[in-house]
C-alpha atoms as a PDB file:
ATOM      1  CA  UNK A   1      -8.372  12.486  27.996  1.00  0.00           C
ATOM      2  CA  UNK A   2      -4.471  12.680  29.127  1.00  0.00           C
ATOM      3  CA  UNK A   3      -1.712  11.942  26.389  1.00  0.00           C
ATOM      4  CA  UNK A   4      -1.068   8.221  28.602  1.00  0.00           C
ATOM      5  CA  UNK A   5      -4.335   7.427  27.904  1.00  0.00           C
ATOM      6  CA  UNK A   6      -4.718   8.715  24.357  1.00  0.00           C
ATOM      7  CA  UNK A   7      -1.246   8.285  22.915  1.00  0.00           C
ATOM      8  CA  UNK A   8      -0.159  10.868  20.406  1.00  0.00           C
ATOM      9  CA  UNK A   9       0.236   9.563  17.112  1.00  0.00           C
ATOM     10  CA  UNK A  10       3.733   9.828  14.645  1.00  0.00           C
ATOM     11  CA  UNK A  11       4.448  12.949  13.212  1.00  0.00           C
ATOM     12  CA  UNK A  12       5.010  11.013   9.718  1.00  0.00           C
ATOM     13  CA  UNK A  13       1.193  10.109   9.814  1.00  0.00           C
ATOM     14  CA  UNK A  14       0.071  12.968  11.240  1.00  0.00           C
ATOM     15  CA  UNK A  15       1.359  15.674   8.270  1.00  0.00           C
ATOM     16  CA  UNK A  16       0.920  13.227   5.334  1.00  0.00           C
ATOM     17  CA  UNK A  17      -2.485  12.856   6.442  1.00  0.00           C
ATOM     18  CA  UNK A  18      -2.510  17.252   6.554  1.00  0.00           C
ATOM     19  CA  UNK A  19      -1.351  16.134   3.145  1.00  0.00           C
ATOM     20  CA  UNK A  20      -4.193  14.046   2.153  1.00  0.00           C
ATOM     21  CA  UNK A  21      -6.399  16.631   3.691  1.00  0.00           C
ATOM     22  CA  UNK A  22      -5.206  19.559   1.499  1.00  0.00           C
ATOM     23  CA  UNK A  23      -5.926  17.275  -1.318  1.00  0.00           C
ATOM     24  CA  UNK A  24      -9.447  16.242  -0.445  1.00  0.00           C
ATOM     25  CA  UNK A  25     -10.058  19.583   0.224  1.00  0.00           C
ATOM     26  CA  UNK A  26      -9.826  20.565  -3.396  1.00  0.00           C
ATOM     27  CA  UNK A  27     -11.022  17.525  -4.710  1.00  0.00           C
ATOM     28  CA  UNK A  28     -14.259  16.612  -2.544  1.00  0.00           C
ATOM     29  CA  UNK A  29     -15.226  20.186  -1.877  1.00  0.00           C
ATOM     30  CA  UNK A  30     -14.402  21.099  -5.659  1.00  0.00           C
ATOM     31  CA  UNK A  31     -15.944  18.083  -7.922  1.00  0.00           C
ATOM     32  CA  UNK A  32     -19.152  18.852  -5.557  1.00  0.00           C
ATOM     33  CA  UNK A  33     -19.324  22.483  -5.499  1.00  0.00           C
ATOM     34  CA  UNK A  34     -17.462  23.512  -9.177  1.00  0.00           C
ATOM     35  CA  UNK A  35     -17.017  20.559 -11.042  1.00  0.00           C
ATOM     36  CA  UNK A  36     -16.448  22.232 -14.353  1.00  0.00           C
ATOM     37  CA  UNK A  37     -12.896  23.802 -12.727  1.00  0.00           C
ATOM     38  CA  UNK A  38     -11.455  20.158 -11.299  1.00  0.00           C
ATOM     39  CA  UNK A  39     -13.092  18.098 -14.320  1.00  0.00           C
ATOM     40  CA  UNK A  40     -10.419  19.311 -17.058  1.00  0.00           C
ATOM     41  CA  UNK A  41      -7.526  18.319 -14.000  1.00  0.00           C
ATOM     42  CA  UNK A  42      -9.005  14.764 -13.158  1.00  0.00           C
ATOM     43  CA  UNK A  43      -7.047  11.475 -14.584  1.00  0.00           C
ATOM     44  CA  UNK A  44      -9.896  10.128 -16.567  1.00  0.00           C
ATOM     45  CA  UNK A  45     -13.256  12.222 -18.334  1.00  0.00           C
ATOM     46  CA  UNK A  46     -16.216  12.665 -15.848  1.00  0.00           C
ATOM     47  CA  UNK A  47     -19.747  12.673 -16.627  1.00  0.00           C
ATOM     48  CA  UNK A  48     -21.837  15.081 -14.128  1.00  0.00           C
ATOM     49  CA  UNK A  49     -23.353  12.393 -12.208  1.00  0.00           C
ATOM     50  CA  UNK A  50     -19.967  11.138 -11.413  1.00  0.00           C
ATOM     51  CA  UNK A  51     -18.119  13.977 -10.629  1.00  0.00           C
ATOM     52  CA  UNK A  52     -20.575  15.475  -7.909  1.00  0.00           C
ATOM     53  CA  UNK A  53     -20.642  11.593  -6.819  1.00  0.00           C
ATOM     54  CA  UNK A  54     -16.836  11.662  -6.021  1.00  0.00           C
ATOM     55  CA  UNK A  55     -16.956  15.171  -4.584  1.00  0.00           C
ATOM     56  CA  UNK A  56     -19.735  14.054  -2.065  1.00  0.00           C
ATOM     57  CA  UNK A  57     -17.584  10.316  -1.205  1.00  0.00           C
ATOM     58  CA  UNK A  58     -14.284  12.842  -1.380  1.00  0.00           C
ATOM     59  CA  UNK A  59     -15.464  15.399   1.141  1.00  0.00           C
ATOM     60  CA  UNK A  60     -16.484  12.683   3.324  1.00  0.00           C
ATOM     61  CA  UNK A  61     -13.036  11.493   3.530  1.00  0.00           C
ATOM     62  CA  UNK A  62     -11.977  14.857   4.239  1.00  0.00           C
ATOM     63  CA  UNK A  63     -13.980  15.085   7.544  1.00  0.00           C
ATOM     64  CA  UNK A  64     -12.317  11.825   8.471  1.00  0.00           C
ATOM     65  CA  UNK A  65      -8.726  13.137   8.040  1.00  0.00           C
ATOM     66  CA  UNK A  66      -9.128  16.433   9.092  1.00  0.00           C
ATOM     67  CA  UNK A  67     -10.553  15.035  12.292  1.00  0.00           C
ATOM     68  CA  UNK A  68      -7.222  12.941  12.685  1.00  0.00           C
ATOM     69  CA  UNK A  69      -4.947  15.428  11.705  1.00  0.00           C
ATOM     70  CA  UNK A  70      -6.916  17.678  13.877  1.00  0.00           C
ATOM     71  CA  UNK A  71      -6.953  15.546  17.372  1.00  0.00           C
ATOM     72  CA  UNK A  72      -3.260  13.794  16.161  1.00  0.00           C
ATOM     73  CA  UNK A  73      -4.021  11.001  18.949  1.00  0.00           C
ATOM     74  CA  UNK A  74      -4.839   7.392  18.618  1.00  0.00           C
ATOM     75  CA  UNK A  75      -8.429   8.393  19.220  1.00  0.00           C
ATOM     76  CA  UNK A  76      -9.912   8.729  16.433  1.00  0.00           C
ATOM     77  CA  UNK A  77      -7.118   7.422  14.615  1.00  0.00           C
ATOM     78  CA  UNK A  78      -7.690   4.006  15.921  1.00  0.00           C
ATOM     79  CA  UNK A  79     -10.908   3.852  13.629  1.00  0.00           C
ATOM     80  CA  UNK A  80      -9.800   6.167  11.033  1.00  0.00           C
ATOM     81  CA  UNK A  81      -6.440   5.131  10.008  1.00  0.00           C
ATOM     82  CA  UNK A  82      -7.686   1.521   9.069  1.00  0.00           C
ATOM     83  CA  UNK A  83     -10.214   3.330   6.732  1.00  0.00           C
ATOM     84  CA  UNK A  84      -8.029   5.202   5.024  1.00  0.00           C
ATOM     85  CA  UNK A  85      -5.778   1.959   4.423  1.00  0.00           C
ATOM     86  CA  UNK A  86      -8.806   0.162   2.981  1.00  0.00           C
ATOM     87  CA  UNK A  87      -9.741   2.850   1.056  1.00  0.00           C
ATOM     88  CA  UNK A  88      -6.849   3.392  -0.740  1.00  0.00           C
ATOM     89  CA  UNK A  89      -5.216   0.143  -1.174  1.00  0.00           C
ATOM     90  CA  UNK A  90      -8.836  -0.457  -3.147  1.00  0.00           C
ATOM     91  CA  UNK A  91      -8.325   2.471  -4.993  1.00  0.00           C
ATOM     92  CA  UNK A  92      -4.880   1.370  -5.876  1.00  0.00           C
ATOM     93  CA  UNK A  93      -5.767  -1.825  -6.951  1.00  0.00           C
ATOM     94  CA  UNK A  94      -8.544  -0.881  -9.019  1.00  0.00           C
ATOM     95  CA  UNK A  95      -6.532   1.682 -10.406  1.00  0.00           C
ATOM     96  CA  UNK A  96      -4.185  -0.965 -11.611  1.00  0.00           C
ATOM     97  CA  UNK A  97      -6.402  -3.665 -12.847  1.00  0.00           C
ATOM     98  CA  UNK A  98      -8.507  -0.574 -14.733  1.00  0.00           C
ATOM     99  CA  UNK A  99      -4.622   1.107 -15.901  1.00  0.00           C
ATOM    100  CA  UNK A 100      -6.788   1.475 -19.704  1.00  0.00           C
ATOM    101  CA  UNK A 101      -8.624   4.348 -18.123  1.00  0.00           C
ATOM    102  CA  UNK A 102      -5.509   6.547 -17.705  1.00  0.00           C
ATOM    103  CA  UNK A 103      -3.788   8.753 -19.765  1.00  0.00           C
ATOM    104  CA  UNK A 104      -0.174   8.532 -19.002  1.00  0.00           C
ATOM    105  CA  UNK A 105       0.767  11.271 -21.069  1.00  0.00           C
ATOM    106  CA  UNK A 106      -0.699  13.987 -18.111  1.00  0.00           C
ATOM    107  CA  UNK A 107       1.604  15.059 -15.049  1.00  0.00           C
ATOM    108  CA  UNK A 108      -2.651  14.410 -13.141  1.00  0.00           C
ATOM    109  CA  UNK A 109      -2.346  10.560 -13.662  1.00  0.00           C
ATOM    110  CA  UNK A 110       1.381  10.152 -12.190  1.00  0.00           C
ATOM    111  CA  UNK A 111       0.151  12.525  -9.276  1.00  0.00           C
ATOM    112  CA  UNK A 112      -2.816  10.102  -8.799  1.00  0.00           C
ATOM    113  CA  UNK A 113      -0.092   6.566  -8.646  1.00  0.00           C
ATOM    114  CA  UNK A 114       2.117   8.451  -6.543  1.00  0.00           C
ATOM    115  CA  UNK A 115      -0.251   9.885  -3.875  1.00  0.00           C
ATOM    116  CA  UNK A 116      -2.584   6.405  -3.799  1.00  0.00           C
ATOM    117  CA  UNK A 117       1.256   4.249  -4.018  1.00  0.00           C
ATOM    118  CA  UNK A 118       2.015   6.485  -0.822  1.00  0.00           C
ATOM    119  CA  UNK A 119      -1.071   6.489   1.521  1.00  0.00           C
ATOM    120  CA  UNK A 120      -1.884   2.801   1.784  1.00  0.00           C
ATOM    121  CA  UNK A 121       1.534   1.536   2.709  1.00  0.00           C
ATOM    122  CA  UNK A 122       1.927   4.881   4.965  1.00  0.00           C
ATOM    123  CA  UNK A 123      -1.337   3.886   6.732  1.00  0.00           C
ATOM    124  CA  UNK A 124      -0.653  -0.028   6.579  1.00  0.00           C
ATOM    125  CA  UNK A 125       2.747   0.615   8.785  1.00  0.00           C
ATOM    126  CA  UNK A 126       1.079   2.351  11.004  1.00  0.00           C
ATOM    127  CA  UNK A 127      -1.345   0.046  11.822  1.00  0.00           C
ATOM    128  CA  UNK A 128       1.570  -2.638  12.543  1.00  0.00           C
ATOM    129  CA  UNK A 129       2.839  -0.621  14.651  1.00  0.00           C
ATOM    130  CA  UNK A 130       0.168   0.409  16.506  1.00  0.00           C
ATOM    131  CA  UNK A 131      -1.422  -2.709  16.274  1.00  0.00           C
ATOM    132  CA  UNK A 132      -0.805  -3.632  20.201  1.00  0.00           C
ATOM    133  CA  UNK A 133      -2.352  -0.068  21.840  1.00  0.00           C
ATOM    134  CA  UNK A 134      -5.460  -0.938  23.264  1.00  0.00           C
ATOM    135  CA  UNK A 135      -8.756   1.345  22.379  1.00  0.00           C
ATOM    136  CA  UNK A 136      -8.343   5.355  24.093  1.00  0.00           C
ATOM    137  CA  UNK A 137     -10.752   5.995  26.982  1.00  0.00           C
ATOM    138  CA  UNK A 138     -13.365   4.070  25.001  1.00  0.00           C
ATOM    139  CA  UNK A 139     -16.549   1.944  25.947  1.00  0.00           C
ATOM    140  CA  UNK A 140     -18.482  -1.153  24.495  1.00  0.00           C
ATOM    141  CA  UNK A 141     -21.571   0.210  23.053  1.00  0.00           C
ATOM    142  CA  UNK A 142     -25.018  -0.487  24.182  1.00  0.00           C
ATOM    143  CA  UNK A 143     -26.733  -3.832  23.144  1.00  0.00           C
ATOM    144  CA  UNK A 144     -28.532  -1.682  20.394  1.00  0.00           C
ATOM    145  CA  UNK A 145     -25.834   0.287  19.599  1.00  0.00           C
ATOM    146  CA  UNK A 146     -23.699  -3.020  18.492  1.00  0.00           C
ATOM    147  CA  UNK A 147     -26.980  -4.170  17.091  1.00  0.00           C
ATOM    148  CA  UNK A 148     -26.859  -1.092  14.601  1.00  0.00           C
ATOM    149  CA  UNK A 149     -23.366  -1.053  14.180  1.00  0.00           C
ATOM    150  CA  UNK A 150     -23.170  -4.649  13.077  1.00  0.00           C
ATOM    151  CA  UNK A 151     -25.946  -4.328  10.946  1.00  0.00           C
ATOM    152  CA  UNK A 152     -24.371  -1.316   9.333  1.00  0.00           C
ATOM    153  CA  UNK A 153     -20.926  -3.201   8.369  1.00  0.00           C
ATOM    154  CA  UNK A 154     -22.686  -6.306   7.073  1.00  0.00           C
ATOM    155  CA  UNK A 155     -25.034  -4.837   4.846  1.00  0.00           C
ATOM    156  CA  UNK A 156     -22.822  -1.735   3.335  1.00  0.00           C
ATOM    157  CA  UNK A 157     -19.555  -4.342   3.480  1.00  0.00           C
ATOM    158  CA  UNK A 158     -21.486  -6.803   1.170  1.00  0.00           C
ATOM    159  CA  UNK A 159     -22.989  -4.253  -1.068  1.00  0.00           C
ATOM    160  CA  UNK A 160     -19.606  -2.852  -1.276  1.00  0.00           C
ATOM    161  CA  UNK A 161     -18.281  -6.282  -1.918  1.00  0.00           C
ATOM    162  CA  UNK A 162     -21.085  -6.671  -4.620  1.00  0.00           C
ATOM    163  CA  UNK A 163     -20.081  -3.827  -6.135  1.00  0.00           C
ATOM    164  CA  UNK A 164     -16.227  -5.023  -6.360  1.00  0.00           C
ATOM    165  CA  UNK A 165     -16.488  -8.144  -7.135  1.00  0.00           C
ATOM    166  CA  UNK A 166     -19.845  -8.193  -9.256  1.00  0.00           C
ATOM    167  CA  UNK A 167     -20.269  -4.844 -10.710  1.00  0.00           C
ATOM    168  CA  UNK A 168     -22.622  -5.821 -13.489  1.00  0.00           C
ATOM    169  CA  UNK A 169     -25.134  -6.925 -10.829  1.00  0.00           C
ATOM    170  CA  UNK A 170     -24.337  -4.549  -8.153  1.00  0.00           C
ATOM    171  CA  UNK A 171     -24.593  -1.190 -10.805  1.00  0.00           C
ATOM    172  CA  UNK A 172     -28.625  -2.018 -11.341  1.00  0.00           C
ATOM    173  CA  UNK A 173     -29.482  -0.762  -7.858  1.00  0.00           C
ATOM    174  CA  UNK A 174     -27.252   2.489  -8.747  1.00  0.00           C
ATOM    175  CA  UNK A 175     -29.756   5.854  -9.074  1.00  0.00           C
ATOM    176  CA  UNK A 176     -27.495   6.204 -13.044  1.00  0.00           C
ATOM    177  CA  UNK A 177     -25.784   4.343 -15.736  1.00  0.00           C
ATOM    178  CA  UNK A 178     -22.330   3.418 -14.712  1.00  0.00           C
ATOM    179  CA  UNK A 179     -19.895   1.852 -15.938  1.00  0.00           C
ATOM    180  CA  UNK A 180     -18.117  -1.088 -14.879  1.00  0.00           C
ATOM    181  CA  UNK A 181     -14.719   0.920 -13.546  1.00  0.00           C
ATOM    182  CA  UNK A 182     -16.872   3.141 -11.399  1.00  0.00           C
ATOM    183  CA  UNK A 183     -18.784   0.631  -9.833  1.00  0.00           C
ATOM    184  CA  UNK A 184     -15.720  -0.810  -8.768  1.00  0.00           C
ATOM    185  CA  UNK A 185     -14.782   2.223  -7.595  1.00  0.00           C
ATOM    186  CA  UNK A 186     -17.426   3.577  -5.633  1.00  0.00           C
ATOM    187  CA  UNK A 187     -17.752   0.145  -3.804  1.00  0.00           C
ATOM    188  CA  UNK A 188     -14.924   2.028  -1.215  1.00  0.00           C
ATOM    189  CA  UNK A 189     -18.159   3.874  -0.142  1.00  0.00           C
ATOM    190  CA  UNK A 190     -19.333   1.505   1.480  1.00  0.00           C
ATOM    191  CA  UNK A 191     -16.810  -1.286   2.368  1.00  0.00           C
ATOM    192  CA  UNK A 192     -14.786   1.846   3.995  1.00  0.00           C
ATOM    193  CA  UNK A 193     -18.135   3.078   6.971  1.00  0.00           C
ATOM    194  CA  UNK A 194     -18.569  -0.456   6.845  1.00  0.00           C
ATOM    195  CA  UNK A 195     -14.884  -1.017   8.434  1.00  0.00           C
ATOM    196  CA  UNK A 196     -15.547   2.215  10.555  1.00  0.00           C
ATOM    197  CA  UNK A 197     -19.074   0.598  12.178  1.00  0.00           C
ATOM    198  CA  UNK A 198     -17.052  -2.620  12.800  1.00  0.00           C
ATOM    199  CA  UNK A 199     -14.191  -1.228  14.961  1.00  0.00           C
ATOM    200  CA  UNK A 200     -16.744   0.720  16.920  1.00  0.00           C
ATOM    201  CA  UNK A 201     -18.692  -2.149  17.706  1.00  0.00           C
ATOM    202  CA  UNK A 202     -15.851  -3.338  19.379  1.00  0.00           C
ATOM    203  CA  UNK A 203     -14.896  -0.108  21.784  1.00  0.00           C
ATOM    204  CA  UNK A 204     -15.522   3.516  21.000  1.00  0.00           C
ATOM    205  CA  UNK A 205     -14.468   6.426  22.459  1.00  0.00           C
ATOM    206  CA  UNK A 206     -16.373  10.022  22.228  1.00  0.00           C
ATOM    207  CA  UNK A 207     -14.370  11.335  19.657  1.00  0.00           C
ATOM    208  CA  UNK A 208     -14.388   8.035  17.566  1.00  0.00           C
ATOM    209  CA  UNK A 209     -18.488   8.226  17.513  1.00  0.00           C
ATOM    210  CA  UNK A 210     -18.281  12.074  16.791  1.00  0.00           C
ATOM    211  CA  UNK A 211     -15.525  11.157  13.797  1.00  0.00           C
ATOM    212  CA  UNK A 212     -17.801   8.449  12.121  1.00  0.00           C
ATOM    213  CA  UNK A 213     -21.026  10.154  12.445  1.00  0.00           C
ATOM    214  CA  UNK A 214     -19.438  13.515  10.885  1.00  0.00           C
ATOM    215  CA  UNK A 215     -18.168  11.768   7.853  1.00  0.00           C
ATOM    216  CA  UNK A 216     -21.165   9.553   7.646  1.00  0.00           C
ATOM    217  CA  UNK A 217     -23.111  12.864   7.836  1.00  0.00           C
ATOM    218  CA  UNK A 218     -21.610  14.132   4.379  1.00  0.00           C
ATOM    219  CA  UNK A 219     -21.597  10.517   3.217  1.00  0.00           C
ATOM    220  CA  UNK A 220     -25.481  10.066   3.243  1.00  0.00           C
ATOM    221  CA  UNK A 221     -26.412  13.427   2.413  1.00  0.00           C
ATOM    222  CA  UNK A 222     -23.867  15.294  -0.289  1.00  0.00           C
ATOM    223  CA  UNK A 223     -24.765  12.042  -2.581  1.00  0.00           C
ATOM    224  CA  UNK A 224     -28.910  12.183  -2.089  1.00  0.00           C
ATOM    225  CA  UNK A 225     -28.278  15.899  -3.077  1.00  0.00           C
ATOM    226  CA  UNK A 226     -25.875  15.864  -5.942  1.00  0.00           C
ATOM    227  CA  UNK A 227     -28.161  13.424  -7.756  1.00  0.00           C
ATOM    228  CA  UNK A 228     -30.807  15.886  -7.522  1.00  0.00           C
ATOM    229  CA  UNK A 229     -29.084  18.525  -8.289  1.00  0.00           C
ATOM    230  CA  UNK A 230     -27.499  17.406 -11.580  1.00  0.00           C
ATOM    231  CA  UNK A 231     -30.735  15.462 -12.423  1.00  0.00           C
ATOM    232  CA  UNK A 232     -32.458  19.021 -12.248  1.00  0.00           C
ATOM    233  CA  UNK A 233     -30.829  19.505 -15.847  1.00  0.00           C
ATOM    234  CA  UNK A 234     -29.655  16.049 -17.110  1.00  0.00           C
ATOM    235  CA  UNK A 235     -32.763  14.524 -16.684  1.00  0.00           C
ATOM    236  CA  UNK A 236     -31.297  10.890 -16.706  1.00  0.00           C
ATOM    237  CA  UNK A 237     -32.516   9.496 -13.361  1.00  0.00           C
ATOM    238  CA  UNK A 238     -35.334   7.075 -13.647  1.00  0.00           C
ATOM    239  CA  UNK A 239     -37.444   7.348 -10.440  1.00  0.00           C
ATOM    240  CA  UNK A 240     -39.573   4.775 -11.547  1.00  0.00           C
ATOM    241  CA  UNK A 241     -37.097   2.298 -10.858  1.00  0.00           C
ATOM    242  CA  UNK A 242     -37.121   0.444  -7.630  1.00  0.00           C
ATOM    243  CA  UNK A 243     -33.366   0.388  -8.066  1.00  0.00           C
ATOM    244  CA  UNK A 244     -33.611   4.085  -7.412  1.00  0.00           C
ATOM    245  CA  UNK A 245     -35.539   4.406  -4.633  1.00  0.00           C
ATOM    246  CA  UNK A 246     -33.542   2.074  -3.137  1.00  0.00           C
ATOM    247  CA  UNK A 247     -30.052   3.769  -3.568  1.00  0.00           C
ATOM    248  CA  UNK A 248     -31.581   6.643  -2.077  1.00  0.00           C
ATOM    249  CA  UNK A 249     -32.645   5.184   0.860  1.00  0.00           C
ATOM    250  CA  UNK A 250     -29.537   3.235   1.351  1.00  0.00           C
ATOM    251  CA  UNK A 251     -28.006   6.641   1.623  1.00  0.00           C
ATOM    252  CA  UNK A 252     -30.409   8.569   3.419  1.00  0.00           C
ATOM    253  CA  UNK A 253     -30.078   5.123   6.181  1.00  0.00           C
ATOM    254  CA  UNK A 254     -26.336   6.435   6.397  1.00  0.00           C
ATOM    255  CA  UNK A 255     -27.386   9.960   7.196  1.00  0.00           C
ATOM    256  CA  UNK A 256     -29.709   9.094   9.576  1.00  0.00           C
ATOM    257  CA  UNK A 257     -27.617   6.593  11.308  1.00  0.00           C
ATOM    258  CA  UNK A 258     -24.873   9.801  11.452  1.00  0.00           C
ATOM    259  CA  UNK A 259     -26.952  11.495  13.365  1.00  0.00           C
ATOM    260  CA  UNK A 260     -27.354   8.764  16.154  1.00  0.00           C
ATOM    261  CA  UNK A 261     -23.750   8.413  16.036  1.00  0.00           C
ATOM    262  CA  UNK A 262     -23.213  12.309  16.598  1.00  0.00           C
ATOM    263  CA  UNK A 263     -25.341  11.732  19.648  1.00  0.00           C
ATOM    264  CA  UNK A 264     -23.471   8.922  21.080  1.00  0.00           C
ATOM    265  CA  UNK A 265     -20.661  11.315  20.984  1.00  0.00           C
ATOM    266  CA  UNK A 266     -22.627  13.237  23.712  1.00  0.00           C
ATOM    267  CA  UNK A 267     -22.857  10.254  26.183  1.00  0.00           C
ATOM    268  CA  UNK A 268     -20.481  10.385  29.015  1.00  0.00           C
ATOM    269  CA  UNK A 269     -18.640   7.328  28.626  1.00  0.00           C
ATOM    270  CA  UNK A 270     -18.692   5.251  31.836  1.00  0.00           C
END
């Protein structure tokens, strides 16, 4: 894959994504692995459930951005860059429209408005002005690969919609009591792959599949584990519930569907 082909990307977007990397880094691998050091830094209280819940959606991010700052070509950040932009324009938003849940008073909350004011418009003017490159040494999927990819951004896109737009609904398929704010919130998990699955149905190239399937990788399985793991001692999950069972497949679908994406990135494209 020559530089002509595969067009490096800005140096602006390239080291404020490093940025964004160094952050998740402490963040996703932190609230997951040693939530009781990041919980007394983050804006707004976390219960256990939720705090190894944002670790495992944070340190999928991370795989995502590290991959782009690691490559720093418009494969992957063709599908990656877009994410990010959704991602954090929701988070924005949300943050905004939810502005009750934030102490102003801490030096964490101003650091949260200032990196999540910087990242979406960073990543939006990108895409405009990248929006005419064409996909990087890329291919249309198989029949069944489109199939799956389709089926992947409707069905995660509307139950991330659900969860935006009609938490109180949406939070009864959710494996814990949540509350209205972090339904919102965690509906980036799945309009974000959702956006991912779409511009690979389109054209992907090696390291596009390889990008998506790594992230979905932690996606599906760091939140199937940290519910079991903080269950082990809270003792709150109901797994009577249908509800349950179905969150839990729903994420183990993602994880499994990561791993036929990881293989993809094998194929020699033709």
């Amino acid at each position: 894959m020559t530089e002509s082909t595969n067009p490096k990307i800005s140096s602006l977007l390239r080291y404020l994504t490093l940025v964004e990397v160094l952050v998740l880094f402490i963040t996703g691998l932190g609230l997951f692995f040693a939530p009781k050091i990041i919980e007394p830094f983050w804006p707004w209280k976390l219960l256990p459930f939720n705090a190894r819940f944002l670790g495992a959606v944070y340190s999928a991010s991370l795989v995502a951005a590290a991959m782009q700052v690691w490559y720093g070509c418009w494969s992957p950040t063709r599908a990656v860059t877009p994410m990010i932009f959704v991602f954090t324009a929701i988070i924005l938003v949300l943050s905004f429209v939810h502005i009750g849940q934030f102490d102003f008073k801490r030096v964490e909350t101003w650091l949260w408005f200032l990196l999540y004011g910087i990242l979406p418009i960073n990543a939006g003017v990108h895409l405009w002005l990248y929006r005419n490159l064409p996909p990087a040494d890329s291919a249309q999927p198989s029949a069944t690969g489109r199939i799956i990819l389709i089926a992947q951004s409707i069905l995660l896109g509307l139950f991330g919609l659900a969860l935006l737009i009609a938490p109180s609904f949406a939070k009864t398929f959710w494996s814990w009591e949540i509350d209205e704010f972090h339904a919102q919130l965690y509906s980036v998990t799945f309009i974000t792959p959702a956006v991912g699955a779409f511009i690979l149905a389109k054209a992907a190239s090696k390291t596009e599949w390889l990008t998506l399937g790594l992230t979905q990788s932690v996606l599906g399985l760091f939140p199937i584990i940290g519910v079991i793991l903080v269950d082990a001692t809270a003792k709150r999950v109901n797994w009577s519930l249908a509800g349950t069972w179905i969150w839990m497949a729903l994420f183990a679908a993602i994880f499994i569907v990561s791993l036929w994406m990881i293989k993809e990135s094998q194929q020699k494209i033709k």
